[in-house]
Protein backbone atom coordinates (compact mmCIF):
# COMPACT_ATOMS: atom_id res chain seq x y z
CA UNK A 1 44.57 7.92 145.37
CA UNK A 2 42.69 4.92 143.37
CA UNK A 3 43.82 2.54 146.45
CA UNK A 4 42.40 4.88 149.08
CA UNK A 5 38.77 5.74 147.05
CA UNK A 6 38.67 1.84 147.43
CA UNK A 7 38.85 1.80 151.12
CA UNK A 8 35.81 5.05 151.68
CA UNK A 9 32.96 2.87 150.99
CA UNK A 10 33.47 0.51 153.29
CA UNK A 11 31.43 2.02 156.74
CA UNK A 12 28.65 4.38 155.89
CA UNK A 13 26.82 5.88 158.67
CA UNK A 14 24.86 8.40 159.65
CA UNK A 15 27.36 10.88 161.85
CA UNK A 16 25.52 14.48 163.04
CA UNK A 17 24.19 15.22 166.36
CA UNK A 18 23.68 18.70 167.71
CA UNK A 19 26.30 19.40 170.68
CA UNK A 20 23.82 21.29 172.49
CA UNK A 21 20.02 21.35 170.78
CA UNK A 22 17.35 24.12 170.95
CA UNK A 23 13.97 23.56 169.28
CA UNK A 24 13.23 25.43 166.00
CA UNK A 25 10.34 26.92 168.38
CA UNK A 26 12.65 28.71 170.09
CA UNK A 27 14.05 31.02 167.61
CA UNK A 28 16.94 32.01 169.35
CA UNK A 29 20.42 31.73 168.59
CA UNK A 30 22.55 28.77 170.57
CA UNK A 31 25.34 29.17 172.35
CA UNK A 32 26.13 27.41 175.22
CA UNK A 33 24.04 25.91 177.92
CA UNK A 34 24.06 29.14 179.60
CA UNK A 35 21.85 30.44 176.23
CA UNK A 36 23.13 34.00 176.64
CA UNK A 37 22.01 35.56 173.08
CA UNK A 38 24.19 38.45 170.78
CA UNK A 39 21.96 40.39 169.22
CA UNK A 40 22.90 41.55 165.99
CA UNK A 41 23.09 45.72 166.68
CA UNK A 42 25.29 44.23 169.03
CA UNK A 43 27.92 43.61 167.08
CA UNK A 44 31.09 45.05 166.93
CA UNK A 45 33.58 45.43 164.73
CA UNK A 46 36.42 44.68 166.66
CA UNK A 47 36.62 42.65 169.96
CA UNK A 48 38.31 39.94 171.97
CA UNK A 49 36.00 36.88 171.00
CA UNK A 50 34.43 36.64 167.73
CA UNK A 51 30.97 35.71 166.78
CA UNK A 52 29.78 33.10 163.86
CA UNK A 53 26.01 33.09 162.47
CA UNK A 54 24.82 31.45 159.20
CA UNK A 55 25.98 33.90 156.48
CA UNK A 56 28.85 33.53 154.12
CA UNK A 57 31.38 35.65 156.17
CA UNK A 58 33.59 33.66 158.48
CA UNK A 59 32.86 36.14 161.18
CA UNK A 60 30.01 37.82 161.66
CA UNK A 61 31.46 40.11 164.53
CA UNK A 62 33.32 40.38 167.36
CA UNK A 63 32.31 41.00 171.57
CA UNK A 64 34.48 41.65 174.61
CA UNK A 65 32.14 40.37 177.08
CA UNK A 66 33.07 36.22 177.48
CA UNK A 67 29.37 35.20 179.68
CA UNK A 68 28.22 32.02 177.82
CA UNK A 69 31.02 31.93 175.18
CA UNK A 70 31.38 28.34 173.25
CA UNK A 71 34.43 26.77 174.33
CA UNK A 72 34.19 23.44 173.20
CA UNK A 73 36.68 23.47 169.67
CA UNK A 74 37.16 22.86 167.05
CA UNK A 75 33.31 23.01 166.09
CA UNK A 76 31.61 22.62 162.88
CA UNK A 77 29.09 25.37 162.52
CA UNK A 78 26.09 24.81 160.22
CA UNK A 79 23.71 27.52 159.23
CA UNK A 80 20.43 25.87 159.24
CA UNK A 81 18.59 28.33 157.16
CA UNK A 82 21.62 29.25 154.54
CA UNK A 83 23.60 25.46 154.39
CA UNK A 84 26.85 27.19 154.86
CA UNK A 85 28.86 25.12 156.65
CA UNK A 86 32.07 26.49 158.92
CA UNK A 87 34.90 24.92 161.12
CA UNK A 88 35.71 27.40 163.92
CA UNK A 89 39.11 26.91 166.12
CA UNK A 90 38.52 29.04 168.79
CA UNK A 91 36.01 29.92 171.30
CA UNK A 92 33.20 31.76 170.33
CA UNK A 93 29.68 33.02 170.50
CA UNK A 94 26.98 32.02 167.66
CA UNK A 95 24.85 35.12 167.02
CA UNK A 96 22.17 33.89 165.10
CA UNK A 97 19.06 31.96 165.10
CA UNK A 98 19.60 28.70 162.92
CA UNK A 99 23.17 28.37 163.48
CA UNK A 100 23.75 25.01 164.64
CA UNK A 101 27.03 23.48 166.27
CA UNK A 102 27.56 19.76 164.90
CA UNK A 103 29.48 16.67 166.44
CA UNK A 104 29.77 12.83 165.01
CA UNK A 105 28.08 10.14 166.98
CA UNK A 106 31.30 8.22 166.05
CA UNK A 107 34.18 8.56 168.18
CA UNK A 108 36.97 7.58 165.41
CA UNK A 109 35.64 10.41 163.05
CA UNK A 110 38.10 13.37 163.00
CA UNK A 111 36.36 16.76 162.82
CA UNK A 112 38.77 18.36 159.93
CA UNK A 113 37.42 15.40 157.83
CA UNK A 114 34.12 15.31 158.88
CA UNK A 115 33.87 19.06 157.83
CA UNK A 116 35.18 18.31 153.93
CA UNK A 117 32.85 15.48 154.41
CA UNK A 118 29.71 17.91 154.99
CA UNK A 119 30.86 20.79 152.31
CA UNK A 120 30.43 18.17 149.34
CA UNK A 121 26.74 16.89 150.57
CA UNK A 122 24.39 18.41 148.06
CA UNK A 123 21.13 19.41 150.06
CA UNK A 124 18.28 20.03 148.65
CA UNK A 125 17.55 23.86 147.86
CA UNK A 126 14.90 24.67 150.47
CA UNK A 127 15.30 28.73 150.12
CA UNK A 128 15.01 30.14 153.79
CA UNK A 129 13.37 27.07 155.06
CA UNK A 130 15.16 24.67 157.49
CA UNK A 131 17.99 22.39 156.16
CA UNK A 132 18.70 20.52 159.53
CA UNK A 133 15.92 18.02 158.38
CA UNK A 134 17.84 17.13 155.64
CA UNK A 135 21.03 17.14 157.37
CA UNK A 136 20.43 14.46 159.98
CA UNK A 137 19.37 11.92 157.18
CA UNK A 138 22.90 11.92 155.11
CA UNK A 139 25.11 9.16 155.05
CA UNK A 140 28.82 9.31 154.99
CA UNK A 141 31.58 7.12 153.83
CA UNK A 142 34.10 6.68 156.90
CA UNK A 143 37.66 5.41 156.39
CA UNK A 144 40.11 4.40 159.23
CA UNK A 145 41.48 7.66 161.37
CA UNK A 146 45.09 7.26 159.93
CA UNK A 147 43.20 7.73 156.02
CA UNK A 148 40.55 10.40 157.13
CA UNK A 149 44.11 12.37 158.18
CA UNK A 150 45.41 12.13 154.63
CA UNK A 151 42.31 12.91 153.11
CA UNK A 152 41.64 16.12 155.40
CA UNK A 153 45.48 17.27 154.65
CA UNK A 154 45.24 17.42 151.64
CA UNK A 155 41.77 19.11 151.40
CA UNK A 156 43.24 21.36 153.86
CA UNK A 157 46.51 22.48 151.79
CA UNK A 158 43.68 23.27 148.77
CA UNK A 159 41.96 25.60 151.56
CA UNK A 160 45.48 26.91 152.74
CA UNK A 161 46.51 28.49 149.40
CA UNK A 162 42.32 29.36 148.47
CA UNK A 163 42.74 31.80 151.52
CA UNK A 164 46.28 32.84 150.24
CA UNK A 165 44.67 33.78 146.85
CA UNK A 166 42.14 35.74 148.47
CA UNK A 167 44.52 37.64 150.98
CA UNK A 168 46.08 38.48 147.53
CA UNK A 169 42.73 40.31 145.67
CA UNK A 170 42.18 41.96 149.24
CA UNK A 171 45.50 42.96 148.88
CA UNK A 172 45.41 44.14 145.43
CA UNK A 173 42.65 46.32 146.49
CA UNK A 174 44.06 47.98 148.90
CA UNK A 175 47.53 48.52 146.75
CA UNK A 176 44.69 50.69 144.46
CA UNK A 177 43.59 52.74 147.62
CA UNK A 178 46.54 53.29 148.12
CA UNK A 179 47.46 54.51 144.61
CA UNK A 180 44.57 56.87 144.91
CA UNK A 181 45.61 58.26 148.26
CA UNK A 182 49.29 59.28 147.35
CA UNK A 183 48.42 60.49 143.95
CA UNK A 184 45.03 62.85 145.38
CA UNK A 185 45.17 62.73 148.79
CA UNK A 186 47.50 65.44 150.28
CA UNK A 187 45.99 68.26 151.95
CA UNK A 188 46.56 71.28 149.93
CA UNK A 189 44.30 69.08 146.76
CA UNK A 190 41.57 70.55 145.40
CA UNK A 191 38.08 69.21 145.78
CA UNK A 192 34.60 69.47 144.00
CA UNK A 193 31.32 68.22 144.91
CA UNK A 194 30.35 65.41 142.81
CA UNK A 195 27.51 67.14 141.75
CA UNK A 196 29.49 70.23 140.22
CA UNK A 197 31.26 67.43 137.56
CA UNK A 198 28.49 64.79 137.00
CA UNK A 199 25.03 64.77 136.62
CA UNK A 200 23.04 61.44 138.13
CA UNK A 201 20.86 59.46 135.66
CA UNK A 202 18.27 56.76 137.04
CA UNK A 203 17.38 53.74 135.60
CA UNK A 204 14.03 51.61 135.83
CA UNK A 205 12.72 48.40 135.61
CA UNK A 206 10.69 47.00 132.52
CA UNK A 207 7.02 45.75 132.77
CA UNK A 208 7.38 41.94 134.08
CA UNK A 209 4.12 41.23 132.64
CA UNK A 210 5.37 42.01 129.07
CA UNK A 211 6.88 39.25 128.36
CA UNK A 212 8.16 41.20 124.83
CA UNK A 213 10.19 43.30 127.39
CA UNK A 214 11.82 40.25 128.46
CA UNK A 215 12.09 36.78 126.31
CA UNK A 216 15.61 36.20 124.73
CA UNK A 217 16.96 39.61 125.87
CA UNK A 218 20.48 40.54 124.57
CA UNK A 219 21.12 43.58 126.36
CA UNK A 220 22.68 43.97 129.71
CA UNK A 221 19.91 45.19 132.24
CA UNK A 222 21.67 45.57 135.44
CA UNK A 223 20.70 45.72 139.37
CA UNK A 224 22.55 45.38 142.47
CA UNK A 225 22.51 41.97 142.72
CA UNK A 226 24.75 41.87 139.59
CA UNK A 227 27.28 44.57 141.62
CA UNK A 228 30.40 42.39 142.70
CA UNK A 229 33.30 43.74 140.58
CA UNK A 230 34.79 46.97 140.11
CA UNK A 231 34.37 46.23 136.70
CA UNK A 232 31.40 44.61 134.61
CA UNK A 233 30.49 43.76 131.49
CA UNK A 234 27.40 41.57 131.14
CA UNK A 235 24.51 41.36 133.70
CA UNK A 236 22.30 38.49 135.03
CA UNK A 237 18.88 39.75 133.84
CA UNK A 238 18.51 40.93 130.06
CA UNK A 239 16.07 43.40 128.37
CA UNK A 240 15.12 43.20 124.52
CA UNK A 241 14.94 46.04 122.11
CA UNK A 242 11.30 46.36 121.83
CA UNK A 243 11.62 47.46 125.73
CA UNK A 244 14.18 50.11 125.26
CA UNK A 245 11.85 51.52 122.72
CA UNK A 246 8.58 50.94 124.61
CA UNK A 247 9.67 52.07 128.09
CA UNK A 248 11.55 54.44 127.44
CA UNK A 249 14.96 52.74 128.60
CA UNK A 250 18.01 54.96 129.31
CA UNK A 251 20.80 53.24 127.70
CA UNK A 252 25.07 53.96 128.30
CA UNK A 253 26.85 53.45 125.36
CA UNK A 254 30.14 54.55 127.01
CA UNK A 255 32.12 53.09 130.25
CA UNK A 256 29.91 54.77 132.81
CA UNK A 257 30.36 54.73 136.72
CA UNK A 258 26.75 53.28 138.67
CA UNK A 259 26.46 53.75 142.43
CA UNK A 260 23.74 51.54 144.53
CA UNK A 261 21.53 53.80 146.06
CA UNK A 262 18.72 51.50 147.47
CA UNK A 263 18.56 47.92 148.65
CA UNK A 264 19.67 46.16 152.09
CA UNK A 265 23.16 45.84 150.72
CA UNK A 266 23.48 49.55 152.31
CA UNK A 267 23.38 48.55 155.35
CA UNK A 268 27.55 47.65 154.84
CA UNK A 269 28.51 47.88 151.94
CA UNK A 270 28.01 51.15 149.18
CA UNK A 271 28.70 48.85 145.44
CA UNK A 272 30.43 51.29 142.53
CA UNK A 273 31.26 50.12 139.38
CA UNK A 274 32.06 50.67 136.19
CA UNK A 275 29.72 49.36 133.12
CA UNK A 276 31.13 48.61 130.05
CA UNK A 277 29.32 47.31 126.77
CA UNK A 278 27.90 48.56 123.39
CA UNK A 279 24.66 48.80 125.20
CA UNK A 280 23.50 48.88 129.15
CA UNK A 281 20.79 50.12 131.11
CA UNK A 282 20.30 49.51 135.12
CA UNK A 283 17.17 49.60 137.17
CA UNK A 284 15.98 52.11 139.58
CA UNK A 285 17.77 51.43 142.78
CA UNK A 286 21.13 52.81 140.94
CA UNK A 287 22.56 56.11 139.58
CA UNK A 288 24.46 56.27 136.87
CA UNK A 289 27.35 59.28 137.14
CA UNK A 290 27.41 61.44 134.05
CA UNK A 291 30.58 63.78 133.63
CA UNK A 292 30.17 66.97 132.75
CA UNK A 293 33.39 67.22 131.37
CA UNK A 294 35.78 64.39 129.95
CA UNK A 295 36.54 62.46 132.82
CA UNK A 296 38.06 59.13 133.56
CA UNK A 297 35.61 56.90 134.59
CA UNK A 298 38.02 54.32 136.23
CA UNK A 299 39.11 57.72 138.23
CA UNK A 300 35.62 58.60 139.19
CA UNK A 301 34.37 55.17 140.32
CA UNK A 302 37.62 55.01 142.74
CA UNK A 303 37.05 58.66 144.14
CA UNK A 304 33.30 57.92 144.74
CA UNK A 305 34.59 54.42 146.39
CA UNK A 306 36.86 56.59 148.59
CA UNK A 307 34.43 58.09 150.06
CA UNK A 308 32.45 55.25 150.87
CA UNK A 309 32.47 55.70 154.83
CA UNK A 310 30.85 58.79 154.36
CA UNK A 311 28.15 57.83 152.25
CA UNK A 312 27.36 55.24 154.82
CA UNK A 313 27.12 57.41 157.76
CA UNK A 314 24.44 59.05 155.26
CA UNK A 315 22.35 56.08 154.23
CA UNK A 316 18.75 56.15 155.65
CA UNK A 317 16.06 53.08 156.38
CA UNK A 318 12.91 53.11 155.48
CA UNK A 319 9.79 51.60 157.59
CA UNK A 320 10.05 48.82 156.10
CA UNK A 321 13.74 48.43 156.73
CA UNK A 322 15.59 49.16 153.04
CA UNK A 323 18.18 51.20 153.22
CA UNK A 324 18.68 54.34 150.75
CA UNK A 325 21.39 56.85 149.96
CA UNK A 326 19.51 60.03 149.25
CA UNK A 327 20.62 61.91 145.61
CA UNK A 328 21.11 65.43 147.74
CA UNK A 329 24.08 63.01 149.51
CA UNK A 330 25.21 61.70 146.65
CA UNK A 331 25.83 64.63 145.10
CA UNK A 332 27.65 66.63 148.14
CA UNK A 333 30.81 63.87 148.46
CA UNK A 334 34.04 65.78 147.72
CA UNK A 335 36.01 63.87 145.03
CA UNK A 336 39.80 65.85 143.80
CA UNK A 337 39.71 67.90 141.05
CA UNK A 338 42.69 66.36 138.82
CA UNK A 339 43.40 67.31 135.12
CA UNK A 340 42.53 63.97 132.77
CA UNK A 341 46.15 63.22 132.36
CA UNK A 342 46.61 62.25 136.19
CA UNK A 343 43.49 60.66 136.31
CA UNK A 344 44.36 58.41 132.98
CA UNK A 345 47.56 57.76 134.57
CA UNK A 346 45.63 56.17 138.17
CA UNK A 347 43.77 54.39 135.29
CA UNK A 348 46.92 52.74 133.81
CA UNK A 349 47.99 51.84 137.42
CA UNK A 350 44.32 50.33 138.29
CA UNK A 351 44.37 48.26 134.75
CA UNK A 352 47.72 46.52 135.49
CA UNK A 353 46.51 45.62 139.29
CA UNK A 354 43.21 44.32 137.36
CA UNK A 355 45.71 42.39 135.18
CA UNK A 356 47.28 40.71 138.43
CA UNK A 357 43.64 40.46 140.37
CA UNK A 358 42.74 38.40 136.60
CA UNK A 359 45.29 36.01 137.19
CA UNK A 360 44.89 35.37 140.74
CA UNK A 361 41.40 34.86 140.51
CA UNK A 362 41.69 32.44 137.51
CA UNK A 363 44.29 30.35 139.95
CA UNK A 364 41.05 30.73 143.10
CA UNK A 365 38.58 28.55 140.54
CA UNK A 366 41.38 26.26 139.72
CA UNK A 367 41.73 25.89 143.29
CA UNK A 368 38.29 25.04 143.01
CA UNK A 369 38.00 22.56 140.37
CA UNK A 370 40.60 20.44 142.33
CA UNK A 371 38.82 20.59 145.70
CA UNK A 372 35.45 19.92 144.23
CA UNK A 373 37.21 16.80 142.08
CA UNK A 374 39.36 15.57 144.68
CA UNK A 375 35.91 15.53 147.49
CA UNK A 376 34.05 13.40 144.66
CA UNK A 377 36.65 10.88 144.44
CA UNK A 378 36.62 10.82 148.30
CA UNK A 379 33.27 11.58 149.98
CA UNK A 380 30.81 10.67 146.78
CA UNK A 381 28.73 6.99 147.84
């Protein structure tokens, strides 16, 4: 591709225009010119048409009702508050103030290269502030059409097998539900509460002010926003000796199971895993699940996790809109009442899926490392 990188810098220009424009003054989402807005306890989970806003999810939700429905695609959605960027196929509704729908100025410029184009601009970090502003100021390297095909072919076949990958861990997750259900599930199993084979332990948070508590921290202190594997070792925030000694830390020195029992993560999603280390403590918006007996902890966090639709029917908000899952719940889920041999033997079955998940997501950031190298051979000025 040396010959082609040659031939990108030769028409920079600035490209993005909104199709339709609102004023930030507004604050409400855009959709068409008919400006019919979704709210968001309007979502559903299934429809006909689906609905794009800024977050990270593809698809935010889904509506029956077609009134005002965007029609003119492919788009490139842009989430003007998160810098997400999306390229949407079919018609749909946006359902969220700051989404923005973009189109080039420049006739020649194909949309599918455009979009690759946008992903590898680096704008600035503005946190929840407006990114639009810096948006409209970029400059990007235009070849001819037949080029901007290749280019957005090949970026495209990286996508193609990114999605693939993750089809695959979705997959692999479900193959362990499913595990679970034919080993435990029939209807003549035996259940116990959760609360007549574990106890719950809390966690808390260190003084912030001490900065003894805090400064070159070896052991794992972890909160929900460290909570996206089933499995997890180390932890984004660490605490020091002197503050499991001074406040009084509760520390797990064996594999234990942690639920999320407060935080706006609740409002979808109820994260279980299992900690493993010499030493780990978690803060106060988690319990940790003590066994009364010996129990496989693997097991446990996959029987809690089955359950999961019932602890969300459960959760509660607060005034101030967190959500919470109360310890009375927690404690009243049935999980099966297995003898450790069955459970240990789920647990071999869940560590060879892991195995698989391992690889698959070690292919996903190689995936990665050639998108990301092959953009800043074609899009960097």
């Amino acid at each position: 591709m040396g010959v082609e990188h040659d031939k990108l810098g030769f028409r920079p220009c600035f490209l993005i225009q909104f199709f339709y424009h609102t004023s930030n003054d507004e604050a409400r989402p855009l959709h068409t010119n008919l400006r019919r807005a979704i709210k968001a306890s309007d979502y559903c989970v299934s429809g006909r048409y689906p609905i794009i806003d800024q977050g990270q999810n593809a698809i935010a939700g889904y509506t029956d009702d077609a009134t005002g429905i965007y029609e003119n695609v492919p788009a490139i959605v842009f989430g003007d508050h998160t810098g997400v960027f999306k390229y949407v196929t079919q018609p749909f509704f946006i359902g969220a103030d700051g989404t923005k729908v973009l189109e080039t100025k420049d006739p020649t410029t194909e949309q599918r290269y455009l979009y690759h184009a946008l992903r590898f601009v680096d704008l600035p970090d503005g946190g929840y502030s407006r990114h639009y502003k810096w948006l409209k100021e970029v400059a990007i390297r235009v070849p001819d059409t037949v080029l901007q095909r290749r280019i957005a072919n090949r970026l495209d076949e990286i996508e193609r097998l990114q999605r693939i990958a993750q089809d695959m861990l979705e997959k692999y997750d479900e193959l362990i539900q499913s595990r679970f259900v034919e080993m435990f599930g029939s209807s003549d199993q035996e259940m116990v509460t959760l609360g007549e084979c574990c106890m719950l332990q809390s966690g808390k948070t260190p003084s912030k002010r001490n900065a003894d508590f805090w400064e070159h921290g070896t052991i794992p202190w972890f909160s929900p926003k460290d909570m996206k594997h089933p499995h997890l070792t180390d932890s984004q925030d660490h605490i020091t000796e002197k503050a499991i000694t001074d406040a009084s830390m509760t520390v797990f020195t064996e594999p234990t199971v942690v639920v999320v029992v407060r935080g706006m993560i609740l409002a979808h999603d109820v994260p279980i895993a299992v900690l493993s280390g010499p030493h780990v403590t978690i803060n106060q918006d988690m319990k940790a699940l003590i066994p009364k007996d010996a129990m496989d902890p693997t097991f446990l966090a996959e029987a809690v996790r089955n359950q999961e639709q019932l602890l969300l029917a459960e959760t509660t908000q607060s005034a101030h809109g967190t959500y919470k899952l109360d310890a009375q719940v927690l404690v009243q889920i049935p999980i099966p009442h297995v003898q450790l041999p069955s459970q240990q033997r789920f647990a071999a079955f869940v560590e060879q899926v892991n195995q698989m998940k391992d690889a698959t997501t070690r292919t996903l950031e190689q995936l990665q490392m050639l998108y990301d190298s092959l953009a800043q051979q074609y899009f960097a000025i």
